[in-house]
C-alpha atoms as a PDB file:
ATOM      1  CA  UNK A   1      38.819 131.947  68.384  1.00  0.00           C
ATOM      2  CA  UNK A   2      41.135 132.865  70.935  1.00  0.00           C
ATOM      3  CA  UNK A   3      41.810 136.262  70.187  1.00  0.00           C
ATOM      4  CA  UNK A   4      38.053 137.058  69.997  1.00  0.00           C
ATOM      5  CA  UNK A   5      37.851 135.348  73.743  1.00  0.00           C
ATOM      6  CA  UNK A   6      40.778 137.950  75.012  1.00  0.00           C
ATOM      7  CA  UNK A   7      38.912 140.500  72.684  1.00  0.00           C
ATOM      8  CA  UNK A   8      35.616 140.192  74.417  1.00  0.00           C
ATOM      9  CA  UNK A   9      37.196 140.061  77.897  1.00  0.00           C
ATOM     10  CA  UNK A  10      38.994 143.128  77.351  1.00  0.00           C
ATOM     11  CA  UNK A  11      42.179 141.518  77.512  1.00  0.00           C
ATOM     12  CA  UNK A  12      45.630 141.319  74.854  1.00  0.00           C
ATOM     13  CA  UNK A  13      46.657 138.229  73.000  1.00  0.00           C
ATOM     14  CA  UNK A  14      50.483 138.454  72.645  1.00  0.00           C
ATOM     15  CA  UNK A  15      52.683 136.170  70.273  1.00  0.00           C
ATOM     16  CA  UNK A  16      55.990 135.263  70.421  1.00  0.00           C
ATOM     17  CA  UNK A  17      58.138 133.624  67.576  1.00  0.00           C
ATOM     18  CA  UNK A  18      61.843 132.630  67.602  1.00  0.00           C
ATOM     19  CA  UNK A  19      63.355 130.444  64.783  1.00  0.00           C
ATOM     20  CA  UNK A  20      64.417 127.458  66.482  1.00  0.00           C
ATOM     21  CA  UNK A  21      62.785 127.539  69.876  1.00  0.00           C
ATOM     22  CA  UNK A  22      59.021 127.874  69.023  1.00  0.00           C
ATOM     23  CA  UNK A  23      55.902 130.091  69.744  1.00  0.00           C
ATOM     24  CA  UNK A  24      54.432 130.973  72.581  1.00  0.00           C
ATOM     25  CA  UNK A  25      51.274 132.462  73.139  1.00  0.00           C
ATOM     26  CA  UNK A  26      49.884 134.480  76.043  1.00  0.00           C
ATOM     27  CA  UNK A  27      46.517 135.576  76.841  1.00  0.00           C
ATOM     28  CA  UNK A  28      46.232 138.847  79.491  1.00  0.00           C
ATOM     29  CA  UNK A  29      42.911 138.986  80.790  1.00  0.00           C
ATOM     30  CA  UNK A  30      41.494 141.594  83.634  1.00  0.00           C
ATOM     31  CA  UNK A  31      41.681 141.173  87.124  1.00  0.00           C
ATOM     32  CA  UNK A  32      38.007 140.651  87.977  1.00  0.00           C
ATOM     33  CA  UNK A  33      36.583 141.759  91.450  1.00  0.00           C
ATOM     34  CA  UNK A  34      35.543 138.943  93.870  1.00  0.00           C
ATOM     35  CA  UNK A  35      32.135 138.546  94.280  1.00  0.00           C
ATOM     36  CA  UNK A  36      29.910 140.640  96.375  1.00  0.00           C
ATOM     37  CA  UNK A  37      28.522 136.926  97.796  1.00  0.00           C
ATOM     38  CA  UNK A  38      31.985 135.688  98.746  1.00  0.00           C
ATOM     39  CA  UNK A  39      31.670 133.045  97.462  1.00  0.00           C
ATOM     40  CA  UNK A  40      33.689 131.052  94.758  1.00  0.00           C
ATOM     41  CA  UNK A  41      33.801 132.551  90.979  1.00  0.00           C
END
């Protein structure tokens, strides 16, 4: 689910595993550009 999400976006899942300290997970996504509006995404 969440690697279809980044996938979509454009953007990396990345996963790391140690024995003994855990998993993490990021998600990179693109910088998006503000809106032409200004006002709030």
């Amino acid at each position: 689910m969440v690697r279809g999400f980044a996938d979509k976006a454009e953007g990396r899942l990345l996963v790391r595993s140690e024995v003994g300290s855990g998993t993490t997970f990021m998600v990179r996504l693109p910088q998006s550009a503000p809106p032409s509006d200004g006002g709030v995404v």
